[in-house]
N, C-alpha and C. Protein backbone atom coordinates (compact mmCIF):
# COMPACT_ATOMS: atom_id res chain seq x y z
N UNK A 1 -176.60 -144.44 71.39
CA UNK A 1 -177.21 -144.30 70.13
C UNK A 1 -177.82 -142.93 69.93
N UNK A 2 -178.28 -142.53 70.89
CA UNK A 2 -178.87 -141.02 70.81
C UNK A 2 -177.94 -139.86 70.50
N UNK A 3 -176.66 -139.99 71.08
CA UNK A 3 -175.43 -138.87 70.52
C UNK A 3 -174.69 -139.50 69.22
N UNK A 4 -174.98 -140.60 68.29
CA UNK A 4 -175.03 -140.32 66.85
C UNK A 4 -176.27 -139.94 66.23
N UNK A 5 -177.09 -140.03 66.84
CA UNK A 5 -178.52 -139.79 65.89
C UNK A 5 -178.01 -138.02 66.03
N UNK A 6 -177.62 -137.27 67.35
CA UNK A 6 -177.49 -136.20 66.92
C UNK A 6 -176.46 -135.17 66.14
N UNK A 7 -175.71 -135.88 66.30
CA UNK A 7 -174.42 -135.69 64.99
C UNK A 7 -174.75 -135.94 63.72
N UNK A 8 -175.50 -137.00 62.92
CA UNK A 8 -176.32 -137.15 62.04
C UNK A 8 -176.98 -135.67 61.64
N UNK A 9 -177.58 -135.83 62.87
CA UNK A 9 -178.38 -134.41 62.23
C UNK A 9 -178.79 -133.00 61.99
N UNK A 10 -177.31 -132.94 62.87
CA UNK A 10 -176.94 -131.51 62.53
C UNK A 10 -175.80 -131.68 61.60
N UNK A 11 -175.21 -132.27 61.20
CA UNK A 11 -174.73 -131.97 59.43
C UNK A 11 -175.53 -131.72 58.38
N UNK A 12 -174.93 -130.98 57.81
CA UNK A 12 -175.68 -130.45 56.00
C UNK A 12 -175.33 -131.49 55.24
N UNK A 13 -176.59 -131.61 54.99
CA UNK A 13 -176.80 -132.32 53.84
C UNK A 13 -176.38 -132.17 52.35
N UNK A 14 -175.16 -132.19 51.41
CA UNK A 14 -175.39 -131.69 50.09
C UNK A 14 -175.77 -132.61 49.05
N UNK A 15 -175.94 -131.89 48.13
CA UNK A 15 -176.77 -132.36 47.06
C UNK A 15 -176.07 -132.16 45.39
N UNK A 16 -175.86 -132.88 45.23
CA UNK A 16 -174.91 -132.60 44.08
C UNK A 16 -175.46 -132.56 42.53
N UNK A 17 -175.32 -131.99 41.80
CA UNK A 17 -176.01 -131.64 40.23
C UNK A 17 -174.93 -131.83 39.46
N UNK A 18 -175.43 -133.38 38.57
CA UNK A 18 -174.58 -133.24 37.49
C UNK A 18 -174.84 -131.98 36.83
N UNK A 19 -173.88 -132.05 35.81
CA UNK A 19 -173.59 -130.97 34.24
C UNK A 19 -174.98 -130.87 33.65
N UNK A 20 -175.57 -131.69 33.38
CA UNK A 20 -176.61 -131.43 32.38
C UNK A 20 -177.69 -130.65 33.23
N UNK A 21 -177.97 -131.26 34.61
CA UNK A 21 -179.09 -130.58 35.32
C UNK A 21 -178.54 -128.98 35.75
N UNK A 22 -177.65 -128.41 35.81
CA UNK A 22 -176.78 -127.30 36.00
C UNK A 22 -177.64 -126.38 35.51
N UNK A 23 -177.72 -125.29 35.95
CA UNK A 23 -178.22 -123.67 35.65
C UNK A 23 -177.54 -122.92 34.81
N UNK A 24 -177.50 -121.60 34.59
CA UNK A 24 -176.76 -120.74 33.44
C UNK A 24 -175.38 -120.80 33.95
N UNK A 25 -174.47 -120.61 33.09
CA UNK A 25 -173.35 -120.45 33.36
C UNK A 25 -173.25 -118.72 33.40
N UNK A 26 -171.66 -118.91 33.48
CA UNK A 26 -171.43 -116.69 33.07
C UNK A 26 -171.02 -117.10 31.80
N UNK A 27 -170.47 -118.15 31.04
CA UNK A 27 -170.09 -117.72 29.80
C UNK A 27 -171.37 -117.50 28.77
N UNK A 28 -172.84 -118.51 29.49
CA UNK A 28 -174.07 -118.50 28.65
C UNK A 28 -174.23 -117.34 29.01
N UNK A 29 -174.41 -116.30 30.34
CA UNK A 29 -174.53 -114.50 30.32
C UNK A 29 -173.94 -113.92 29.42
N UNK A 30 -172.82 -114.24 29.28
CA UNK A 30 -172.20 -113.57 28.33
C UNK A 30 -172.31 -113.15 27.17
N UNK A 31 -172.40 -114.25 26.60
CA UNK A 31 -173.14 -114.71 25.32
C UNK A 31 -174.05 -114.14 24.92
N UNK A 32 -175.46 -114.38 25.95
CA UNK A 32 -176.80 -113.80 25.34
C UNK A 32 -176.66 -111.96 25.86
N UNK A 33 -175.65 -111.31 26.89
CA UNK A 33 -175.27 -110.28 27.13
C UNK A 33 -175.55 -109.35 25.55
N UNK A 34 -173.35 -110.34 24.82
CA UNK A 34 -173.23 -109.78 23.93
C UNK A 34 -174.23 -110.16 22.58
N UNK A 35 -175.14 -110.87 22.35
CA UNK A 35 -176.13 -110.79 21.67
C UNK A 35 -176.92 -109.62 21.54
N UNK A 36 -177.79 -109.60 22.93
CA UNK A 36 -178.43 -108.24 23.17
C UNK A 36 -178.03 -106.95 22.61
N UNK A 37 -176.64 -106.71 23.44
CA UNK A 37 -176.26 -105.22 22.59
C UNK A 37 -175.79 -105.21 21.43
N UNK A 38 -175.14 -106.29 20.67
CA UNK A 38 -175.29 -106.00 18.72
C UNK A 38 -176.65 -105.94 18.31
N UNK A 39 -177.66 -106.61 19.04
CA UNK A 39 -178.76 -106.16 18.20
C UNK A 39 -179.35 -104.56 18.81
N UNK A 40 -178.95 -104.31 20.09
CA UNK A 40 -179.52 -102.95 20.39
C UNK A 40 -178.48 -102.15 19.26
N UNK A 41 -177.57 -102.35 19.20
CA UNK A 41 -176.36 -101.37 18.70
C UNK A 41 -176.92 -101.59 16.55
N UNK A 42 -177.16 -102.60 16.02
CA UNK A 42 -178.07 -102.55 15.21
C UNK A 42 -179.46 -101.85 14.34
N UNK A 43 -180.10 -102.20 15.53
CA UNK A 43 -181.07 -101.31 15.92
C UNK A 43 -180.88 -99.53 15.29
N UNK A 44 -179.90 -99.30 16.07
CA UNK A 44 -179.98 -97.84 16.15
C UNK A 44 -179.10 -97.08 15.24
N UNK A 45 -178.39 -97.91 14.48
CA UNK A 45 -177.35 -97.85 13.03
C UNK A 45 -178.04 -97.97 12.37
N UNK A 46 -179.12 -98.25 11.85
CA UNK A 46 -179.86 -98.82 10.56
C UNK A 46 -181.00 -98.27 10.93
N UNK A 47 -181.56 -97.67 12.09
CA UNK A 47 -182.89 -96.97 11.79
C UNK A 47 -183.11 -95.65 12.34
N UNK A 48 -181.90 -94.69 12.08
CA UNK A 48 -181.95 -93.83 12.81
C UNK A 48 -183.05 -92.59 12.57
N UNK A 49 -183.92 -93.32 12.07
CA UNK A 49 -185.42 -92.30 12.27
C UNK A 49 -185.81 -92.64 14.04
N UNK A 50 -185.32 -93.81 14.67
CA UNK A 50 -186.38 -94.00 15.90
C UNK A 50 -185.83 -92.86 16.66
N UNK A 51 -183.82 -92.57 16.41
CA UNK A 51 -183.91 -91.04 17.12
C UNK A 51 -184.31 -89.61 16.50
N UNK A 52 -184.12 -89.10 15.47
CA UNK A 52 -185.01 -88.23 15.12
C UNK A 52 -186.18 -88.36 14.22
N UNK A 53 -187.35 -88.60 14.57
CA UNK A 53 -188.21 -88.64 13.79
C UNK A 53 -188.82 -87.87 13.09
N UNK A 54 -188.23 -86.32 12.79
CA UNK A 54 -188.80 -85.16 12.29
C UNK A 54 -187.32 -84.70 11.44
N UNK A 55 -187.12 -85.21 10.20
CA UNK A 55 -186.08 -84.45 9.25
C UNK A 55 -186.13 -83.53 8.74
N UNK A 56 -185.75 -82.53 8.57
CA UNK A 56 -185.83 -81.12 7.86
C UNK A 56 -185.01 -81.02 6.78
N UNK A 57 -185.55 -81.34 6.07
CA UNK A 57 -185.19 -80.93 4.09
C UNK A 57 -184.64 -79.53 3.91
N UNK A 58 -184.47 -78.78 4.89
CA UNK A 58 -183.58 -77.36 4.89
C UNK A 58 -182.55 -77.61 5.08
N UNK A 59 -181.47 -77.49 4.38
CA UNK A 59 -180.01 -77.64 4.50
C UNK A 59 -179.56 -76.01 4.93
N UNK A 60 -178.05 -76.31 5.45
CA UNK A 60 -177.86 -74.67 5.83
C UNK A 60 -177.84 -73.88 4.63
N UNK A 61 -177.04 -73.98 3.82
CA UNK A 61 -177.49 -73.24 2.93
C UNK A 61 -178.54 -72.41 2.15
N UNK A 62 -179.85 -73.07 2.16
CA UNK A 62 -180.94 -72.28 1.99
C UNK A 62 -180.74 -71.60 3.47
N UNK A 63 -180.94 -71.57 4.45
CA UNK A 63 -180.90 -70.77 5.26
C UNK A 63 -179.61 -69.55 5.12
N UNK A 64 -178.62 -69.89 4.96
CA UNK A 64 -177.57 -68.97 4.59
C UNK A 64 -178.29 -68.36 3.40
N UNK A 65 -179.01 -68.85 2.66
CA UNK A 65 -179.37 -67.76 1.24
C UNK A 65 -180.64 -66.89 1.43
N UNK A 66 -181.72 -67.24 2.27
CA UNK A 66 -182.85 -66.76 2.76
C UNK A 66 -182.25 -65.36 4.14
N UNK A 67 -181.01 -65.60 4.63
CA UNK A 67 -180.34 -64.66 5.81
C UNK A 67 -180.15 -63.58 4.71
N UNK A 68 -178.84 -64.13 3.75
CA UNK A 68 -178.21 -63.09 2.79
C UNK A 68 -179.63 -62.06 2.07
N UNK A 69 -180.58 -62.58 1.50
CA UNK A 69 -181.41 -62.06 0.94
C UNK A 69 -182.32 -60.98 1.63
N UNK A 70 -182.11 -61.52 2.86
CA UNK A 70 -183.41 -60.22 3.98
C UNK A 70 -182.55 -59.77 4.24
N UNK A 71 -181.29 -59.70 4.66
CA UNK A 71 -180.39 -58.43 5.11
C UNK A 71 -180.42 -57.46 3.33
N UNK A 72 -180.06 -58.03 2.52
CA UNK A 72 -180.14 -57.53 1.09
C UNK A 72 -181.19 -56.46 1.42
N UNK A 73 -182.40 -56.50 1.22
CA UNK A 73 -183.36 -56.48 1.28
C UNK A 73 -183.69 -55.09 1.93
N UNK A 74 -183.25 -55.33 3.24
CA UNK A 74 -183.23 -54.62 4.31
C UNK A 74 -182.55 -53.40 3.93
N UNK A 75 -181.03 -53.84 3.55
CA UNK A 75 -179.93 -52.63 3.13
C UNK A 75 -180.89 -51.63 1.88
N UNK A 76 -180.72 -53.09 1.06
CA UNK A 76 -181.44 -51.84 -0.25
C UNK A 76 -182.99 -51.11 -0.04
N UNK A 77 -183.37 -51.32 0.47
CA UNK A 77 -184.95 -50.53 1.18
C UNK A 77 -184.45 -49.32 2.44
N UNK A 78 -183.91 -49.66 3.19
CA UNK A 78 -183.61 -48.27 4.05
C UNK A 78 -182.71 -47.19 3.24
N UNK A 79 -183.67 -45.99 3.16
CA UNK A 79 -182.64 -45.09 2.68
C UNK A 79 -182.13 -44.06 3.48
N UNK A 80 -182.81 -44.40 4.94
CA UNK A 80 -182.21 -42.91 6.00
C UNK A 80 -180.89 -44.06 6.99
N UNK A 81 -179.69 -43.66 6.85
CA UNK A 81 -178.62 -44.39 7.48
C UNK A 81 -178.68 -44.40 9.19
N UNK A 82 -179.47 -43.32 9.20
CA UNK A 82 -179.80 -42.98 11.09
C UNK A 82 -181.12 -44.34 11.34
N UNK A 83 -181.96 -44.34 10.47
CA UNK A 83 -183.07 -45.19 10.66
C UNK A 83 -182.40 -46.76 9.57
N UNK A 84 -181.80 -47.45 10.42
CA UNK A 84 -181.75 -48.68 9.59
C UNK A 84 -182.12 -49.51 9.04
N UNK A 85 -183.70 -49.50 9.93
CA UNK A 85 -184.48 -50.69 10.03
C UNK A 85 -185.93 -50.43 9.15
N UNK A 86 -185.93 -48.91 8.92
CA UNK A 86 -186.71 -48.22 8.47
C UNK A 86 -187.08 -48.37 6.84
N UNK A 87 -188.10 -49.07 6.09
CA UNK A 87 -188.16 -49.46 4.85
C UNK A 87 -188.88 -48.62 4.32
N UNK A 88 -188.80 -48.45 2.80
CA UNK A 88 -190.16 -47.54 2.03
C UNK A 88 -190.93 -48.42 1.70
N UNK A 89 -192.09 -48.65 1.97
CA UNK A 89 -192.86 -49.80 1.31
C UNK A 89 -193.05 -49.74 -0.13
N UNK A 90 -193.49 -48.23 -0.69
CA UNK A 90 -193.61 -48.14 -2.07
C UNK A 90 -192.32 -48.75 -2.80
N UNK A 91 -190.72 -48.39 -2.50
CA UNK A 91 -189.63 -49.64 -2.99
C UNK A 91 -190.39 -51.31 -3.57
N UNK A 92 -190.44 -51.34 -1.87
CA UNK A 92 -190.56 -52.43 -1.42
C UNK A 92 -191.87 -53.16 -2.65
N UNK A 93 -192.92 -52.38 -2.85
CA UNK A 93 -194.06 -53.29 -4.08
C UNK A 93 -193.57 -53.09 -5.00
N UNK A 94 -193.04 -52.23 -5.59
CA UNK A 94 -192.15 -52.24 -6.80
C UNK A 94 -191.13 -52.95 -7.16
N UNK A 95 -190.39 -53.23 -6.51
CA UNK A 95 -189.41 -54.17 -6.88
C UNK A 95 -189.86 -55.46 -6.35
N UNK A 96 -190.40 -56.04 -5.48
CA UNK A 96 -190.67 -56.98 -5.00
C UNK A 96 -191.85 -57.63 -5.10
N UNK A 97 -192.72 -56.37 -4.61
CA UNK A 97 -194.42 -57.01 -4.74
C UNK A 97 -195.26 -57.33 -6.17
N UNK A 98 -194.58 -56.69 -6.90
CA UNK A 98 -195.06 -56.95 -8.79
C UNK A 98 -194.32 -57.87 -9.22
N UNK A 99 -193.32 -58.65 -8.38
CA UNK A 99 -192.77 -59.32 -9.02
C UNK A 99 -193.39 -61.31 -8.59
N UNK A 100 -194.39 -61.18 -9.49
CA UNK A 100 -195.07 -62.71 -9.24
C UNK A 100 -194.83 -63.69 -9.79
N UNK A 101 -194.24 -63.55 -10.82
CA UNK A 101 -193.46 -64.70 -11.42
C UNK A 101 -192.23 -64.48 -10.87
N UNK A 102 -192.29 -66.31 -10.93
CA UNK A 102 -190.78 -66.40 -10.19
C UNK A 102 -189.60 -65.99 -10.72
N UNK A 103 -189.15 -66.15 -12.25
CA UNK A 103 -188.10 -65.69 -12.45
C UNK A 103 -187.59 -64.61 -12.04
N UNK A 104 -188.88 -63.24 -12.31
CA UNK A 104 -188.83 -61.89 -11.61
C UNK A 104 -188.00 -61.65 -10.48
N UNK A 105 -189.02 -62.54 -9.71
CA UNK A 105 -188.23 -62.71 -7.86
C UNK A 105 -186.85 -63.21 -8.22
N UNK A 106 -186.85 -63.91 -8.96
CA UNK A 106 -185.19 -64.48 -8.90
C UNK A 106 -184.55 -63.90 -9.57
N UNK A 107 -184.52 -62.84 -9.88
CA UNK A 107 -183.44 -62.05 -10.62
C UNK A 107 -183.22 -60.39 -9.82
N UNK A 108 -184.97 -60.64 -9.08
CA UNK A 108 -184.34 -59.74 -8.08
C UNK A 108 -184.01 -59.66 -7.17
N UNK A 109 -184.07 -61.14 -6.64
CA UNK A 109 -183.56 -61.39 -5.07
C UNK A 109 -181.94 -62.21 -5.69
N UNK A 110 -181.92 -61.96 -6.45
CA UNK A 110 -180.44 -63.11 -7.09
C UNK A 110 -180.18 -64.67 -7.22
N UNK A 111 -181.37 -65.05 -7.26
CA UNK A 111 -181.51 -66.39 -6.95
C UNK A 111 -180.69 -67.46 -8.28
N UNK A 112 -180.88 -68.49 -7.73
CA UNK A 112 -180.11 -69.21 -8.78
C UNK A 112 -180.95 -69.58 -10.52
N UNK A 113 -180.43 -69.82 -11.32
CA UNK A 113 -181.38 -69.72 -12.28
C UNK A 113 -180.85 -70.86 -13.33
N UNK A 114 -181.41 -71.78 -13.98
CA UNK A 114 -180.91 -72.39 -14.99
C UNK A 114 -181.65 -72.39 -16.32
N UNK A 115 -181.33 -72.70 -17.08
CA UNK A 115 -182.24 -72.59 -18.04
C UNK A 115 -183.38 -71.48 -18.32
N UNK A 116 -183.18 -70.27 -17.65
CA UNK A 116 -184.61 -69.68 -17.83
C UNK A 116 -185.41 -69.52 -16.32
N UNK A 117 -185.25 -70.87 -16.09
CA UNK A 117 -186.16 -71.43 -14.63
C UNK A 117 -185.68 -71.10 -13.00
N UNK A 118 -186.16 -70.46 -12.43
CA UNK A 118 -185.15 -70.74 -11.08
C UNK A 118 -185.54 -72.04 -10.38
N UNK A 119 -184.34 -72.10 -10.04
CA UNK A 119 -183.80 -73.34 -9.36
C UNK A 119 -184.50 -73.35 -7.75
N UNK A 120 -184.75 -72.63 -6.96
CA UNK A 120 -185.29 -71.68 -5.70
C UNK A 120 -186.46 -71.43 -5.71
N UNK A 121 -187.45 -71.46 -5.10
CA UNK A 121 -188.72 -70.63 -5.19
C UNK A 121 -188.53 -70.03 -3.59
N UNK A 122 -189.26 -68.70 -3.64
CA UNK A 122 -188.82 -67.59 -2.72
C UNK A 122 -190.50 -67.06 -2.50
N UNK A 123 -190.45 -66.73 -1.47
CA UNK A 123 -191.69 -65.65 -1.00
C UNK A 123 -191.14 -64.61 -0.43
N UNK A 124 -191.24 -63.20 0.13
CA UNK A 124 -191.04 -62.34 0.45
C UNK A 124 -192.15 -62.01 0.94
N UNK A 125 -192.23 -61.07 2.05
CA UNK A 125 -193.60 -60.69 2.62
C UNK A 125 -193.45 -59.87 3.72
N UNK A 126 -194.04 -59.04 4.31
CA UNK A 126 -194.32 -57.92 5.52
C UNK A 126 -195.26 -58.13 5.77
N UNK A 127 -194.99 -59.06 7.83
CA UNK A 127 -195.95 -59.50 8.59
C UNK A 127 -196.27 -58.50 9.69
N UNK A 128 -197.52 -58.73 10.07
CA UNK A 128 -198.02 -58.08 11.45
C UNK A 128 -196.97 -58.58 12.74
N UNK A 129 -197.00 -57.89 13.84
CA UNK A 129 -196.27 -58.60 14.40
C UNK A 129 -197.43 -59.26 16.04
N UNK A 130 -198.61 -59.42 15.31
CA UNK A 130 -199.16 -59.68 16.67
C UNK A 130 -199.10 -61.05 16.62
N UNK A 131 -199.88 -61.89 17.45
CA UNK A 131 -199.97 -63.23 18.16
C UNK A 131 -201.05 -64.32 16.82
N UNK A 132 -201.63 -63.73 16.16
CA UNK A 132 -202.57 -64.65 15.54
C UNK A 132 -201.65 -65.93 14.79
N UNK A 133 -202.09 -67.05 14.96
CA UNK A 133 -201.66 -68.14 14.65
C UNK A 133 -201.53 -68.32 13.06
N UNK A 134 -203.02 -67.65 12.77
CA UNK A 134 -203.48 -67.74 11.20
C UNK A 134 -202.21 -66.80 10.48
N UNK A 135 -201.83 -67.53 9.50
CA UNK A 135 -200.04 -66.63 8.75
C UNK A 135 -201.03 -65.89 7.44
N UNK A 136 -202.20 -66.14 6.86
CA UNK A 136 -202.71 -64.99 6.17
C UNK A 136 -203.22 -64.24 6.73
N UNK A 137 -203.57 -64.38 8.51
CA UNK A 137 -204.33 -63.21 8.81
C UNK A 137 -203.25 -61.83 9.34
N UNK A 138 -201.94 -62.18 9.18
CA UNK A 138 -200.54 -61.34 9.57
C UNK A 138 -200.01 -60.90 8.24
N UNK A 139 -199.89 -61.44 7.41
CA UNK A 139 -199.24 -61.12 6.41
C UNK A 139 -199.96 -59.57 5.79
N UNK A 140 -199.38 -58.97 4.97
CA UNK A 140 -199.78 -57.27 4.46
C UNK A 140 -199.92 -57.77 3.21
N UNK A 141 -201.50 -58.14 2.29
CA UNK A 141 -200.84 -58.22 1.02
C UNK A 141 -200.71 -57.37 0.14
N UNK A 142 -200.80 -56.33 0.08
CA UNK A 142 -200.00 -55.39 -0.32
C UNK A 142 -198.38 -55.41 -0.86
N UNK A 143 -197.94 -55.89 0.24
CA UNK A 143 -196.41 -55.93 0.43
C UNK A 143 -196.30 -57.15 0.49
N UNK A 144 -196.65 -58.20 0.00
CA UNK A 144 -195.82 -59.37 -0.09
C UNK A 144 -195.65 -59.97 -2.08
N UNK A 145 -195.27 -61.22 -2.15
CA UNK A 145 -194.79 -61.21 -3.30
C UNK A 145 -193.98 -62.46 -3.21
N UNK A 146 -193.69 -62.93 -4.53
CA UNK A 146 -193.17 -64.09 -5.05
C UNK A 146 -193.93 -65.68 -5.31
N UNK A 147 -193.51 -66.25 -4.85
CA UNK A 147 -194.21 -67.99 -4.85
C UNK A 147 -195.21 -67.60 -3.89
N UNK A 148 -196.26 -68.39 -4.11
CA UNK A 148 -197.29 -69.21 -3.14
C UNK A 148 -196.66 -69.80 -2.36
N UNK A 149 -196.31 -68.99 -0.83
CA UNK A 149 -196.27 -70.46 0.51
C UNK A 149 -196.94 -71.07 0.72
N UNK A 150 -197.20 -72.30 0.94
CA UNK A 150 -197.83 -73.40 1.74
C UNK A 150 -198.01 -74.13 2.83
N UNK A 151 -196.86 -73.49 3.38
CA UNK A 151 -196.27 -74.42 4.36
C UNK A 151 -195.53 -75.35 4.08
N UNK A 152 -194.79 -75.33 2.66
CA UNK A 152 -193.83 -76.78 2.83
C UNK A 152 -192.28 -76.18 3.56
N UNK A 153 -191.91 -77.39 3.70
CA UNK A 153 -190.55 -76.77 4.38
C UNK A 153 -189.43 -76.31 4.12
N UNK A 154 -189.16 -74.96 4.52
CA UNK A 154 -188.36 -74.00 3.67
C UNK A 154 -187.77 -73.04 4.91
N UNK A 155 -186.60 -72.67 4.28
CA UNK A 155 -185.54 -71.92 4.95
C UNK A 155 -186.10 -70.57 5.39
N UNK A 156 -186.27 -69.80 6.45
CA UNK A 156 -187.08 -68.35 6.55
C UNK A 156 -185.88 -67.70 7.56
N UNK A 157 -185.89 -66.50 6.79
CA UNK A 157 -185.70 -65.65 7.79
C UNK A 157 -186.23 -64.39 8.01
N UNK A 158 -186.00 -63.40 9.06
CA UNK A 158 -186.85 -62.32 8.77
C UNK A 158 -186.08 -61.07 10.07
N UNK A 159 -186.46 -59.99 9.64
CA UNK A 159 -185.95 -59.01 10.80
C UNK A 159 -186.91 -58.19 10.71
N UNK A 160 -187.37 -57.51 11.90
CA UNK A 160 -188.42 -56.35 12.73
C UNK A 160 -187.59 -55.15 11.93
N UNK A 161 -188.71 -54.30 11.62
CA UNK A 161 -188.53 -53.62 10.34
C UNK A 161 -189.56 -52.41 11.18
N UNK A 162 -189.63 -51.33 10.15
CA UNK A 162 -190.75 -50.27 10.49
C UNK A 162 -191.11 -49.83 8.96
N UNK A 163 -192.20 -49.86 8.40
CA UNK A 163 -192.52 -49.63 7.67
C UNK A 163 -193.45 -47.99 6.70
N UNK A 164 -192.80 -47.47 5.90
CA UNK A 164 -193.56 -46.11 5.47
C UNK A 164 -193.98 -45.96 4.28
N UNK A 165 -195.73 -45.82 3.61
CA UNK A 165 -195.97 -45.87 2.39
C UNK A 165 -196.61 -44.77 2.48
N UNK A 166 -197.28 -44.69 1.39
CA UNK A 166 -198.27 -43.84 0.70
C UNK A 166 -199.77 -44.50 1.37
N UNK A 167 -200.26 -45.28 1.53
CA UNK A 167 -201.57 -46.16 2.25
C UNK A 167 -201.40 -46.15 3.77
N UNK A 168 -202.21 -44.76 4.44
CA UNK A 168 -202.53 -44.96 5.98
C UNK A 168 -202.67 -46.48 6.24
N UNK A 169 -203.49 -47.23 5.86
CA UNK A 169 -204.17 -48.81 6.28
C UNK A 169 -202.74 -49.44 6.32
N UNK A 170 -201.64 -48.93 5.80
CA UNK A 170 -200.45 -50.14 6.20
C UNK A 170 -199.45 -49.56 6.98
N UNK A 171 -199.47 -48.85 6.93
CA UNK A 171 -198.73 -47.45 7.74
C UNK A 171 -199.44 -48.26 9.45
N UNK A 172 -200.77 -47.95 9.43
CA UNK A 172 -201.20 -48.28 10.97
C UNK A 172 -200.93 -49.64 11.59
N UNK A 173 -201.12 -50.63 10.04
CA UNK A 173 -201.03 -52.16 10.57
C UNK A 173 -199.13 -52.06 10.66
N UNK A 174 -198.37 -51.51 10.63
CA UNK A 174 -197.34 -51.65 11.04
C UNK A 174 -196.88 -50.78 12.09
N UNK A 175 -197.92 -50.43 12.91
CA UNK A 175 -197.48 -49.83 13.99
C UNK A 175 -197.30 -51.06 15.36
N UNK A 176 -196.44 -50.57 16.05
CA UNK A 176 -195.32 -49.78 16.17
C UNK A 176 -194.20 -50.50 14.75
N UNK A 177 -194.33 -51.84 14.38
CA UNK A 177 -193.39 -52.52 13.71
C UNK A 177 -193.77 -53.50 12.95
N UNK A 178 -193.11 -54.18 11.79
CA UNK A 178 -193.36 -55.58 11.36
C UNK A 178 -192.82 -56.76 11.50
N UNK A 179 -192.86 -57.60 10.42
CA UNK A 179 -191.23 -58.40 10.52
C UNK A 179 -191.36 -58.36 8.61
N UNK A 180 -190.20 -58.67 8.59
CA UNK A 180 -189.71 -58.60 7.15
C UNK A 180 -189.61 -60.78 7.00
N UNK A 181 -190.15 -61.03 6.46
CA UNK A 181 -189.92 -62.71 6.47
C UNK A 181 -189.10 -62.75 4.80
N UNK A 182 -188.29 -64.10 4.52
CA UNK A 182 -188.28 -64.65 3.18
C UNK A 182 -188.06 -65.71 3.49
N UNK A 183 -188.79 -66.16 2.56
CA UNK A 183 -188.74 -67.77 2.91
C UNK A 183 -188.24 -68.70 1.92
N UNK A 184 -187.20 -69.73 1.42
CA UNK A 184 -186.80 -69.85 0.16
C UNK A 184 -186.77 -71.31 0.40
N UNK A 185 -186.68 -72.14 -0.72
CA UNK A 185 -187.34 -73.82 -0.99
C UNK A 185 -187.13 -74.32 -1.97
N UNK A 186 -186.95 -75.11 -2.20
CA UNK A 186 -186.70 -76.05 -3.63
C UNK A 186 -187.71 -76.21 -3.81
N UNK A 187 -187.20 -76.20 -5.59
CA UNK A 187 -188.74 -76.61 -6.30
C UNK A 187 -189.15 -78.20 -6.51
């Protein structure tokens, strides 16, 4: 009797589970798998602010028209071909800096125009080129002109320039250099 009791009990024991008491299947993985990723894939079709959350209302084009305009700018203000970069500032308030209404600016920077109105609002301006954060404490006003910036968001471009007037005080603040900015925006 003792060598069946131990055959007894070294066999495994199994245990059998109907259907209903049963655990996940792979087709229920599956399932809640492909659930998951239509709604991740959802998700990210229909709210695609969660990947960029910072849109910029500058299309290339204002940037292509704010480039065209400071090279403009640039060309028609240098008059020594050896010095390229080299501007007259007195030009530069005359055609630019008296010009405070916008249409002005837009007929002299070429801007678009309908009715009378431009379509564009534009700033123009000759900055310091040091480190201060503050953008009125860089700017020359002297030499700037067009719309009121604000900071809304608008197409800029600008190129390092050297500047020569009639006024020592801007002559020095552009030593060694400036930048030439324009900045252009819908109205």
């Amino acid at each position: 009797m003792a060598g069946k009791r131990r055959t007894q009990e070294r066999r495994t024991k199994t245990i059998s589970i109907s259907l209903q008491d049963r655990g996940q299947t792979t087709q229920d993985f599956a399932v809640g798998i492909g659930i998951f990723l239509l709604a991740i894939a959802f998700v990210f079709s229909y709210m695609p602010s969660l990947l960029t959350p910072f849109s910029s209302s500058v299309d290339s084009g204002q940037t292509a028209q704010a480039d065209r305009i400071v090279a403009t700018m640039v060309d028609n203000l240098s008059e020594d071909p050896d010095r390229p970069n080299h501007l007259n500032g007195s030009a530069f308030e005359e055609r630019y800096g008296d010009a405070d209404d916008g249409t002005e600016l837009a007929a002299a920077l070429g801007l678009r125009v309908a009715n009378g109105h431009p379509i564009d609002k534009a700033n123009v301006s000759i900055e310091r080129l040091n480190q201060s954060d503050d953008r009125s404490e860089r700017r020359i006003d002297d030499l700037s002109g067009g719309d009121d910036y604000g900071g809304e968001s608008a197409a800029s471009a600008g190129r390092i320039v050297t500047v020569e007037t009639d006024d020592p005080d801007i002559n020095y603040a552009c030593e060694p250099a400036c930048r030439l900015v324009v900045r252009v925006w819908n109205t």
